[in-house]
N, C-alpha and C. Protein backbone atom coordinates (compact mmCIF):
# COMPACT_ATOMS: atom_id res chain seq x y z
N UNK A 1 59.57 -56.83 7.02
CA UNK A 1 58.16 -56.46 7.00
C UNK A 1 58.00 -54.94 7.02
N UNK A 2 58.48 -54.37 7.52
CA UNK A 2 58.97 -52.92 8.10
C UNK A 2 59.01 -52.03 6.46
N UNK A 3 59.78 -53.02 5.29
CA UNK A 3 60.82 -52.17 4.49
C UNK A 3 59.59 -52.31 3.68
N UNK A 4 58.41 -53.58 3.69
CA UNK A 4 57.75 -53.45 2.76
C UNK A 4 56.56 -52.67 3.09
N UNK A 5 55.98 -52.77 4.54
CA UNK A 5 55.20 -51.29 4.57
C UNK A 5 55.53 -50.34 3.83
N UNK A 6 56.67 -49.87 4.22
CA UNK A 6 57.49 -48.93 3.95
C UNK A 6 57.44 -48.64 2.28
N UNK A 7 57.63 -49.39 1.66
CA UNK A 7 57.71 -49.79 -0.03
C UNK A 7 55.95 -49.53 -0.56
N UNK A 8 54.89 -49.72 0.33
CA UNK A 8 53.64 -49.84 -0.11
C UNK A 8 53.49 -48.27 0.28
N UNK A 9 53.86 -47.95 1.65
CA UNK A 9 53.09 -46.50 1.83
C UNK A 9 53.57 -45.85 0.80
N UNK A 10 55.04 -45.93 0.46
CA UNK A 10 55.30 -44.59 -0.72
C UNK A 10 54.71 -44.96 -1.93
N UNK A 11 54.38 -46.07 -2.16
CA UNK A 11 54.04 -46.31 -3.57
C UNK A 11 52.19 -45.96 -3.33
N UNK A 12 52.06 -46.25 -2.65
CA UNK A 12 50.41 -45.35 -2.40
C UNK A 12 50.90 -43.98 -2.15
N UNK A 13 51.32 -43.13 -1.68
CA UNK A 13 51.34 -41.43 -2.03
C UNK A 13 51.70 -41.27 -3.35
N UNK A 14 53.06 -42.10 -3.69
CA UNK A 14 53.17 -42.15 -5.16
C UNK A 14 52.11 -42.07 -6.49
N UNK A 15 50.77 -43.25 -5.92
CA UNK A 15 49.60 -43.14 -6.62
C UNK A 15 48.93 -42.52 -6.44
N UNK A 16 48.54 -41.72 -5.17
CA UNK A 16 48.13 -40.55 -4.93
C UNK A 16 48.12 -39.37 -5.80
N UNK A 17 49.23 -39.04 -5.27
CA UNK A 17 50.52 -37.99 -6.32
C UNK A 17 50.17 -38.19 -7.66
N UNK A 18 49.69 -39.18 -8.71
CA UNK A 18 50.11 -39.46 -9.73
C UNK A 18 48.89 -39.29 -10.25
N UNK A 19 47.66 -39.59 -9.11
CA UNK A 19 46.16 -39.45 -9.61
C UNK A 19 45.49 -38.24 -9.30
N UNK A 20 46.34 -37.16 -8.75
CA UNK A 20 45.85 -35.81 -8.18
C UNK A 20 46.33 -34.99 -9.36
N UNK A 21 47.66 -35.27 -10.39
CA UNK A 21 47.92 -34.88 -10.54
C UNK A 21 47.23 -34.98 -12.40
N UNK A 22 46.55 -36.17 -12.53
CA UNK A 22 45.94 -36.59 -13.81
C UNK A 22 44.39 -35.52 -13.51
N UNK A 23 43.59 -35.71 -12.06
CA UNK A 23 42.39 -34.76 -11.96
C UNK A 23 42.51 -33.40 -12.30
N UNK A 24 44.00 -32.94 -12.14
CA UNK A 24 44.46 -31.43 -12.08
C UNK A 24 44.41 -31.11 -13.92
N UNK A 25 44.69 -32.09 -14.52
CA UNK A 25 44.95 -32.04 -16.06
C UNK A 25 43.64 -32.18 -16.59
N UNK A 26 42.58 -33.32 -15.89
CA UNK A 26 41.47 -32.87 -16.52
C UNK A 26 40.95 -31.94 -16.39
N UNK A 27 40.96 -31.43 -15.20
CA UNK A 27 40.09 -29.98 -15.08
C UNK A 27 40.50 -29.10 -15.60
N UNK A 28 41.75 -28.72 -15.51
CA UNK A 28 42.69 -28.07 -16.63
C UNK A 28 41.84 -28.27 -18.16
N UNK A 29 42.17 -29.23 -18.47
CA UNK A 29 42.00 -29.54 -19.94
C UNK A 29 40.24 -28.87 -19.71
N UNK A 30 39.18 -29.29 -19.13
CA UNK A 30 37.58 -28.86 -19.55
C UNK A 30 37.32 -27.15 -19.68
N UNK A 31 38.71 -26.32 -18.68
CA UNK A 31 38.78 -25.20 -18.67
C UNK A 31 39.24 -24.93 -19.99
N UNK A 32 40.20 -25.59 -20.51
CA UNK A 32 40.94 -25.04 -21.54
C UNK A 32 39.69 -25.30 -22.86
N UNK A 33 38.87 -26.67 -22.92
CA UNK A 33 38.15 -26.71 -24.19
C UNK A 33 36.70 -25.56 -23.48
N UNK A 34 36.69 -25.11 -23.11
CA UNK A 34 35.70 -23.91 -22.90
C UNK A 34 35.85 -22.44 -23.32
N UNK A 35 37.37 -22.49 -23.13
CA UNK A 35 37.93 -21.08 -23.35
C UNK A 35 37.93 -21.17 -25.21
N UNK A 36 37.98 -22.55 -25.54
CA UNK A 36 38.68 -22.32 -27.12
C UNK A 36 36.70 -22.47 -27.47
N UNK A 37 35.95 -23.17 -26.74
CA UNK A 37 34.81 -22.74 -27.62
C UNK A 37 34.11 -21.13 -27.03
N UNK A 38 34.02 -20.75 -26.45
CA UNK A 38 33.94 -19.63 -26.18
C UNK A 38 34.77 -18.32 -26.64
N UNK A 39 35.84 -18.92 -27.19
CA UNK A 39 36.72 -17.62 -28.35
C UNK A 39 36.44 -18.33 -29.82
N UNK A 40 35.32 -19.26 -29.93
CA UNK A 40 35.00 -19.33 -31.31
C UNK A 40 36.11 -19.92 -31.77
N UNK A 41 36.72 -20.47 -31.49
CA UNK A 41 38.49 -20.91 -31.99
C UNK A 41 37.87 -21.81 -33.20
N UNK A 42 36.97 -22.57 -33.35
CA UNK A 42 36.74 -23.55 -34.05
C UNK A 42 36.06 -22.81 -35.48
N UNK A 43 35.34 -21.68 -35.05
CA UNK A 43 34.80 -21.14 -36.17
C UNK A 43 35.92 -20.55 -37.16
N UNK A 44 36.67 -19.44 -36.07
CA UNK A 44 38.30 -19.37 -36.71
C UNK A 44 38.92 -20.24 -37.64
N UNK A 45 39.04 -20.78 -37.33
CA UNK A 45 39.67 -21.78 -38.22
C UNK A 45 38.81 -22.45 -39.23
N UNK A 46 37.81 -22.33 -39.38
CA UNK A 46 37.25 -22.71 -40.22
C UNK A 46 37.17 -21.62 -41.56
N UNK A 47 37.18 -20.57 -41.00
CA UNK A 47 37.19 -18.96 -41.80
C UNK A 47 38.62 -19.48 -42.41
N UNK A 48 39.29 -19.70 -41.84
CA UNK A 48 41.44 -19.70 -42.37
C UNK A 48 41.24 -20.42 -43.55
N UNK A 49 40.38 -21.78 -43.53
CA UNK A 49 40.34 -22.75 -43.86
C UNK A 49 40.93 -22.65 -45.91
N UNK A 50 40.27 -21.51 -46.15
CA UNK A 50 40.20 -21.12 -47.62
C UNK A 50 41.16 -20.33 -47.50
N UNK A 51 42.44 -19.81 -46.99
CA UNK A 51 43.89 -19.44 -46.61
C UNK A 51 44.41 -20.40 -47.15
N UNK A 52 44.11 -21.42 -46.48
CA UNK A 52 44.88 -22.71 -46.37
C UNK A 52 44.98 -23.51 -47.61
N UNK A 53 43.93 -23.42 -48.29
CA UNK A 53 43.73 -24.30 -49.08
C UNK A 53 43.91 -23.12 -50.71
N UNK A 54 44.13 -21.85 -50.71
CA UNK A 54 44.50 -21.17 -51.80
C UNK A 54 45.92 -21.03 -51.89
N UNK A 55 46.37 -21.68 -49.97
CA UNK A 55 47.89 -22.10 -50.73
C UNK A 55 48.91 -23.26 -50.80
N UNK A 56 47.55 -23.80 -50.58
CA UNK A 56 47.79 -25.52 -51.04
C UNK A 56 48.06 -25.53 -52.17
N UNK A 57 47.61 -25.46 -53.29
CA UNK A 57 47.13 -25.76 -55.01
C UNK A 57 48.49 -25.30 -55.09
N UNK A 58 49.00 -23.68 -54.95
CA UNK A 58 50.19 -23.67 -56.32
C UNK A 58 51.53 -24.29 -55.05
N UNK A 59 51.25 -24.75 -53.96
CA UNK A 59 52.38 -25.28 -53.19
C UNK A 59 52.26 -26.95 -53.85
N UNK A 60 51.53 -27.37 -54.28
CA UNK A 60 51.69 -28.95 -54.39
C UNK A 60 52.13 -28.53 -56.28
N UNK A 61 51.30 -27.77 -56.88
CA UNK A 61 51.85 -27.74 -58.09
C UNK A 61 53.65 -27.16 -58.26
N UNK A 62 54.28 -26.86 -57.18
CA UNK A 62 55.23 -26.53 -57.57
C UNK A 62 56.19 -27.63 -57.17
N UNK A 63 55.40 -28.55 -56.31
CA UNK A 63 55.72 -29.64 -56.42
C UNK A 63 55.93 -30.98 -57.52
N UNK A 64 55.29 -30.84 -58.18
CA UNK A 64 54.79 -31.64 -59.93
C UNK A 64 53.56 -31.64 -60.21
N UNK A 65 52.56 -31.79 -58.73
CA UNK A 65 51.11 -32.01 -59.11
C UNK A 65 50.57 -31.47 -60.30
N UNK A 66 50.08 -32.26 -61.20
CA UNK A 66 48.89 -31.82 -61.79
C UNK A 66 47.85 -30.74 -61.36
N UNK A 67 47.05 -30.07 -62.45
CA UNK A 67 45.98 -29.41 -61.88
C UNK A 67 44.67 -29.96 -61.49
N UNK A 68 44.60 -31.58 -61.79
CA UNK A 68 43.92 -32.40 -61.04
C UNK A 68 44.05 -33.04 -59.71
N UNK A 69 45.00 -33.21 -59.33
CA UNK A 69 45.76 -34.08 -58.77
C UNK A 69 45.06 -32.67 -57.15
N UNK A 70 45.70 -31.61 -57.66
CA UNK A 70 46.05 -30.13 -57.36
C UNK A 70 44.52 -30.09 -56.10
N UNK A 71 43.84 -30.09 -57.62
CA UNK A 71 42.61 -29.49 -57.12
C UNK A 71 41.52 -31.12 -56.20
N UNK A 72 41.82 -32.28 -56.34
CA UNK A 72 41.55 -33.03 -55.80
C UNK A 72 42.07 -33.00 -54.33
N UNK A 73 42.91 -32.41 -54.06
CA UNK A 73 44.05 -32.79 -53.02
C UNK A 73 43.37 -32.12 -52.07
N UNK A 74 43.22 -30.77 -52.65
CA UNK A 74 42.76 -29.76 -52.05
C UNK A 74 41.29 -29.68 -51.19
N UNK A 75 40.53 -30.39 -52.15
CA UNK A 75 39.31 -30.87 -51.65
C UNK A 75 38.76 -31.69 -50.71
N UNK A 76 39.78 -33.04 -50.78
CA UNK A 76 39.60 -33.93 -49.91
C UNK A 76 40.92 -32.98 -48.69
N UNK A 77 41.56 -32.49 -48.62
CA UNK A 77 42.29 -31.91 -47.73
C UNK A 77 41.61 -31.12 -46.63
N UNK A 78 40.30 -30.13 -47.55
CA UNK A 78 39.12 -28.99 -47.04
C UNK A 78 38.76 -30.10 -46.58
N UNK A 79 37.77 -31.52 -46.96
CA UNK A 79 37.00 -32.15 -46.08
C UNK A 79 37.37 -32.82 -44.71
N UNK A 80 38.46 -32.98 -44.61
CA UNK A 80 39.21 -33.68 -43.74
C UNK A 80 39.31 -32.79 -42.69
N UNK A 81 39.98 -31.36 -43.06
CA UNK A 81 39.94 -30.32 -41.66
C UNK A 81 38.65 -29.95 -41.13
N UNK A 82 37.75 -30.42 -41.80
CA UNK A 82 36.18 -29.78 -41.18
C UNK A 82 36.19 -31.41 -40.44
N UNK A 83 36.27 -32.05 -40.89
CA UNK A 83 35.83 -33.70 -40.16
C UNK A 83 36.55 -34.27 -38.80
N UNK A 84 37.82 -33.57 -39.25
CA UNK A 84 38.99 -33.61 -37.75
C UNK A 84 39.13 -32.61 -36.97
N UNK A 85 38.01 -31.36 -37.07
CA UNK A 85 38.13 -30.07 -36.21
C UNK A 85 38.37 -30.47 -34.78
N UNK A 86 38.01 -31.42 -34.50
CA UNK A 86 37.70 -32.24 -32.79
C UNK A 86 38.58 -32.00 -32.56
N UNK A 87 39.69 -33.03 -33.56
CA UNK A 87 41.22 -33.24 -32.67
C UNK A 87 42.22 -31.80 -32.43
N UNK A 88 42.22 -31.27 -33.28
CA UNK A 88 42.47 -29.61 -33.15
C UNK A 88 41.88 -29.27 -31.73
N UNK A 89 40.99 -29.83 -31.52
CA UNK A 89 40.69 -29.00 -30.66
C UNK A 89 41.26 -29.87 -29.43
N UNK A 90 40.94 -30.75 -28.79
CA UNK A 90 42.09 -31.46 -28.00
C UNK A 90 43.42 -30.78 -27.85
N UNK A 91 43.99 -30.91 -29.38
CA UNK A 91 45.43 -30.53 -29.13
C UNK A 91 45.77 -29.17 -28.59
N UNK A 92 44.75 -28.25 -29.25
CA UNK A 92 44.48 -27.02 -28.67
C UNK A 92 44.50 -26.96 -27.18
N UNK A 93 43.49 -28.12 -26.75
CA UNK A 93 43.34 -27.59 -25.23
C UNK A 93 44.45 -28.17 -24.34
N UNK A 94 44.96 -29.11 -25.04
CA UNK A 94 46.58 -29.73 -24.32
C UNK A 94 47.24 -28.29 -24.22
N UNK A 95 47.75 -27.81 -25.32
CA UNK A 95 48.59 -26.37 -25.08
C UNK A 95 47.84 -25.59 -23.98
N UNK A 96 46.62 -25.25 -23.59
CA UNK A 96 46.41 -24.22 -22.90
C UNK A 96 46.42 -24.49 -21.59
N UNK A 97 46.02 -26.31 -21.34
CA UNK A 97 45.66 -26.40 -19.79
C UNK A 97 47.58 -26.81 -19.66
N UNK A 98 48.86 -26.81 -20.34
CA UNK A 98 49.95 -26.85 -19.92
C UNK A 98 50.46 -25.39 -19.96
N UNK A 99 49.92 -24.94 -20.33
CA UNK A 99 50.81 -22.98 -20.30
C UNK A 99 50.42 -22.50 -19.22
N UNK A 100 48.67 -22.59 -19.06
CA UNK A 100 48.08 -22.06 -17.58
C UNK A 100 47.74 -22.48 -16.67
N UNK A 101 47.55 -22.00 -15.22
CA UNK A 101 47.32 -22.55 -13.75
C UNK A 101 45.81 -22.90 -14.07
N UNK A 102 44.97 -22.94 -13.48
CA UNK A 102 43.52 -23.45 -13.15
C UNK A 102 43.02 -21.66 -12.89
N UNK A 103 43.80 -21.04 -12.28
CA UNK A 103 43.55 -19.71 -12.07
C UNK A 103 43.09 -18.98 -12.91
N UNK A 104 44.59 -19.24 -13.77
CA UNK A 104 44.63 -18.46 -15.21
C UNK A 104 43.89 -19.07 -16.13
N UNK A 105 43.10 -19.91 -16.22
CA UNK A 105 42.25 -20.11 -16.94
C UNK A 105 40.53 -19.77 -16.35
N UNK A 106 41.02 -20.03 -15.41
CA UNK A 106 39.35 -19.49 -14.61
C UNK A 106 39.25 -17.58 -15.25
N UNK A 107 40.42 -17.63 -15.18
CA UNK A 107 40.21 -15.60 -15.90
C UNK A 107 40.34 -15.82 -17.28
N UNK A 108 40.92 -16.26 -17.21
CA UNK A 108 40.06 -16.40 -18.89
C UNK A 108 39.22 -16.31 -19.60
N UNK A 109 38.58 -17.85 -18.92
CA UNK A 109 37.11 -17.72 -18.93
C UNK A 109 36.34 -16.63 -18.81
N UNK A 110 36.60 -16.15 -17.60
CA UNK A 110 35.80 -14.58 -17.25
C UNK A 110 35.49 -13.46 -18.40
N UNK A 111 36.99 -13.64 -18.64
CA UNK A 111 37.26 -12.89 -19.74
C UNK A 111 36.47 -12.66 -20.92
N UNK A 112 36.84 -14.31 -21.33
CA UNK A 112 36.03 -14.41 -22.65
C UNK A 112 34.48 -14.08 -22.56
N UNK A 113 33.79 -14.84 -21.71
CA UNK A 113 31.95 -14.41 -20.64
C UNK A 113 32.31 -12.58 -20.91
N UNK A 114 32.93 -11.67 -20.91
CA UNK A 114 32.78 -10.24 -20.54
C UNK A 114 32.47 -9.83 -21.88
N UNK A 115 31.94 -8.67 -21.86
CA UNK A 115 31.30 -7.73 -23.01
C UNK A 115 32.60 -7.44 -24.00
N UNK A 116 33.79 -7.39 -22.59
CA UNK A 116 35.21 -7.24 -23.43
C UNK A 116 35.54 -8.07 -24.52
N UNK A 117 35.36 -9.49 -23.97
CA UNK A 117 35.81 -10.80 -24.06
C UNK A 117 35.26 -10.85 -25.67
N UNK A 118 33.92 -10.75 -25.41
CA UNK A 118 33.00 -11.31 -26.45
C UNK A 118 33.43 -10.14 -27.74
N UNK A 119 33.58 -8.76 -27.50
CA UNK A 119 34.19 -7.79 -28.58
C UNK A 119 35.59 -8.24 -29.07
N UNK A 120 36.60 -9.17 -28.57
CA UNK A 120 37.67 -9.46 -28.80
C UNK A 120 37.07 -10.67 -29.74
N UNK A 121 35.99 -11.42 -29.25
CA UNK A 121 36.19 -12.85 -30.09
C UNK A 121 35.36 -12.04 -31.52
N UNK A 122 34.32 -11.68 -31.43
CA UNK A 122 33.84 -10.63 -32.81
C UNK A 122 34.78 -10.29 -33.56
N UNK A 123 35.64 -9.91 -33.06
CA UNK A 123 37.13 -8.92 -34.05
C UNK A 123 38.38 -9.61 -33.59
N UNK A 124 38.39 -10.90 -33.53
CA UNK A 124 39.15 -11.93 -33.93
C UNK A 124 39.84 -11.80 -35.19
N UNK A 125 38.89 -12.59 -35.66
CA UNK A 125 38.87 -12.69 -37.44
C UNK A 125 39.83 -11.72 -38.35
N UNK A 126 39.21 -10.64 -37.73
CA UNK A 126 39.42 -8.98 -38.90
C UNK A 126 40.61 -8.94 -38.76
N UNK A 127 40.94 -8.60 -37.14
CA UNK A 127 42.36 -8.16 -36.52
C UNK A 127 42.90 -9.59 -37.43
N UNK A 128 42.82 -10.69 -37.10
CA UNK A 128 44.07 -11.67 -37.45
C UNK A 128 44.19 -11.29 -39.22
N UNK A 129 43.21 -11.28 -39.91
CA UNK A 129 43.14 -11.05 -41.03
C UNK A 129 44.30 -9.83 -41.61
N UNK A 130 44.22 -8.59 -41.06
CA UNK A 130 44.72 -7.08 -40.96
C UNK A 130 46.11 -7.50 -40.90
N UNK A 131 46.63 -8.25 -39.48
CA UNK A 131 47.85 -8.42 -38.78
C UNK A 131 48.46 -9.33 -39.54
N UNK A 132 48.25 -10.32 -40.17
CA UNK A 132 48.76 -11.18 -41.22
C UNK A 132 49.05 -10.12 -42.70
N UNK A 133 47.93 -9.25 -42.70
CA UNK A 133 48.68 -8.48 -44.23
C UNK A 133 49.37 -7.40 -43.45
N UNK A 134 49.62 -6.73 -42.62
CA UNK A 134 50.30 -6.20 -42.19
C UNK A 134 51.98 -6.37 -41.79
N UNK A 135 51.57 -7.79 -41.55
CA UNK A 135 52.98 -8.83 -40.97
C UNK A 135 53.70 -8.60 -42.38
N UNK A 136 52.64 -9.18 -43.24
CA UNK A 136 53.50 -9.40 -44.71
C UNK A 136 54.22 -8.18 -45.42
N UNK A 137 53.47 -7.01 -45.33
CA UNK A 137 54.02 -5.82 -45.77
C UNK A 137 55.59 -5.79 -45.11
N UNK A 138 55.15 -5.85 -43.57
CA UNK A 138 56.31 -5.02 -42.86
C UNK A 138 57.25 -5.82 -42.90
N UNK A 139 57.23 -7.58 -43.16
CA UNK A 139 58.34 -8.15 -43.40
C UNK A 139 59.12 -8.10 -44.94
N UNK A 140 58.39 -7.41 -46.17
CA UNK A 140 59.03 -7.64 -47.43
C UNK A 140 59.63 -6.18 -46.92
N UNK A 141 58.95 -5.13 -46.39
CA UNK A 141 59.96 -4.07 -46.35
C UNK A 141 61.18 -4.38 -45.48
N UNK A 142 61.04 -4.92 -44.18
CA UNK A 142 62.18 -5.30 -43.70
C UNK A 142 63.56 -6.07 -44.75
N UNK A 143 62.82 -6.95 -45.75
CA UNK A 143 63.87 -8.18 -46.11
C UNK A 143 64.25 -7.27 -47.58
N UNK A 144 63.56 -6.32 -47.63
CA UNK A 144 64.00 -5.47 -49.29
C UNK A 144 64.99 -4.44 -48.13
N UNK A 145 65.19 -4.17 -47.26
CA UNK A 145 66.03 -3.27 -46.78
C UNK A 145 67.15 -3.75 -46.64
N UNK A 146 67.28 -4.98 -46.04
CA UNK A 146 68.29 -5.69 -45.46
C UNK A 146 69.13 -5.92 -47.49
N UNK A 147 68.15 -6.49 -47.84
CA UNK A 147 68.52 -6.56 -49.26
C UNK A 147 69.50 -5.61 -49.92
N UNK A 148 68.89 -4.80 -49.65
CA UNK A 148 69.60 -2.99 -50.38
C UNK A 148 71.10 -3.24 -49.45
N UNK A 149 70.94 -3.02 -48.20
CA UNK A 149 72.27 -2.73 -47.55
C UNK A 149 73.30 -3.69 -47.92
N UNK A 150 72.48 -5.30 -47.42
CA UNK A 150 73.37 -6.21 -48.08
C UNK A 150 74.51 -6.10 -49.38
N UNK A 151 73.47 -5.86 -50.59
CA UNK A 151 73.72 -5.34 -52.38
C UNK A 151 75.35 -4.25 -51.86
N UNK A 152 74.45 -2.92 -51.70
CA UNK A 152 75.43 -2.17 -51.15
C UNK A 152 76.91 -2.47 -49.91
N UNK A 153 76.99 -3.47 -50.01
CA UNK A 153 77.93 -3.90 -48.93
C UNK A 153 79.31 -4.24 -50.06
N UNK A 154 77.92 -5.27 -50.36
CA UNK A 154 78.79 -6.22 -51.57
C UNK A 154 79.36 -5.16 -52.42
N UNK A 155 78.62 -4.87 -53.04
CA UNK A 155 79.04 -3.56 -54.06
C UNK A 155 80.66 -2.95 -53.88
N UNK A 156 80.53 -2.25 -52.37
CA UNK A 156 81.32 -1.71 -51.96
C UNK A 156 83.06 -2.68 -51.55
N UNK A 157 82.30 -3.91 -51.13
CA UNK A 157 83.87 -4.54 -50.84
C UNK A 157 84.40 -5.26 -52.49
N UNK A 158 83.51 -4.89 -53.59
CA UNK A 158 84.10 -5.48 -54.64
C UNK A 158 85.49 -3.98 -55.59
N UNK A 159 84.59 -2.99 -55.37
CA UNK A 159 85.63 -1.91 -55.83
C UNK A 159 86.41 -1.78 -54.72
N UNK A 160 86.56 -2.27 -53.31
CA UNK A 160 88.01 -2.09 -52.72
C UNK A 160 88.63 -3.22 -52.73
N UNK A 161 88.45 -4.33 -53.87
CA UNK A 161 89.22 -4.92 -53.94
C UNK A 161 90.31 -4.62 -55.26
N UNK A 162 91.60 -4.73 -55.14
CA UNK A 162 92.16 -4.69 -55.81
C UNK A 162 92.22 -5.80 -57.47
């Protein structure tokens, strides 16, 4: 009788434990879908959206697609990410309420609410826009350098070969 008290109390802290720890994830999670509508995350991505989809077309055509096929794909592809923005956003807020404490999202929040906050979500867009052609520059110069030295390597161990 003893062992099965015993067997019930832990399995009640156990459920305890197990249901403190599901309240901690929701609240988590309502922090996290606040922070992503309050950084506009949804509008974001909706701006990308024509990114996305100018490099859809010659990625499926280099696949075989047709330029019907191409441009159909593409369309019903655009309607679908505007119709499923929700779940994005879920998944979104899974990543944030598991990276941060309740803390770190409470500053967040703050954050985003501040004059700061709100100048960061304004110039979102631009900056990501800038930093993506920027990324791209500084990586073809990186991979044309590596290129050159590479060339020149080769070059060099072919005339010391006999």
């Amino acid at each position: 009788m003893l062992r099965l008290r015993t067997a019930c109390l832990g399995l009640a802290f156990a459920f305890i434990g197990v249901n403190s720890l599901h309240a901690d994830d929701a609240g988590r999670l309502a922090q996290a879908k606040e922070i992503i509508v309050l950084a506009r995350t949804t509008d974001n991505m909706r701006k990308l959206f024509p990114t996305f989809l100018s490099q859809m077309k010659p990625m499926l055509m280099r696949q075989g697609a047709d330029e019907k096929t191409a441009v159909e794909f593409s369309k019903r592809f655009a309607e679908r990410l505007d119709k499923d923005l929700d779940k994005f956003v879920d998944l979104a807020a899974q990543v944030y309420a598991r990276e941060f404490s309740e803390e770190d999202l409470a500053n967040l929040i703050a954050f985003y609410k501040s004059p700061t906050g709100q100048k960061m979500v304004e110039k979102q867009p631009v900056i990501a826009q800038f930093m993506a052609t920027v990324g791209m520059r500084w990586g073809q110069q990186v991979g044309s350098e590596v290129m050159g030295e590479y060339l020149k390597e080769r070059a060099g161990n072919k005339s010391a070969t006999p």
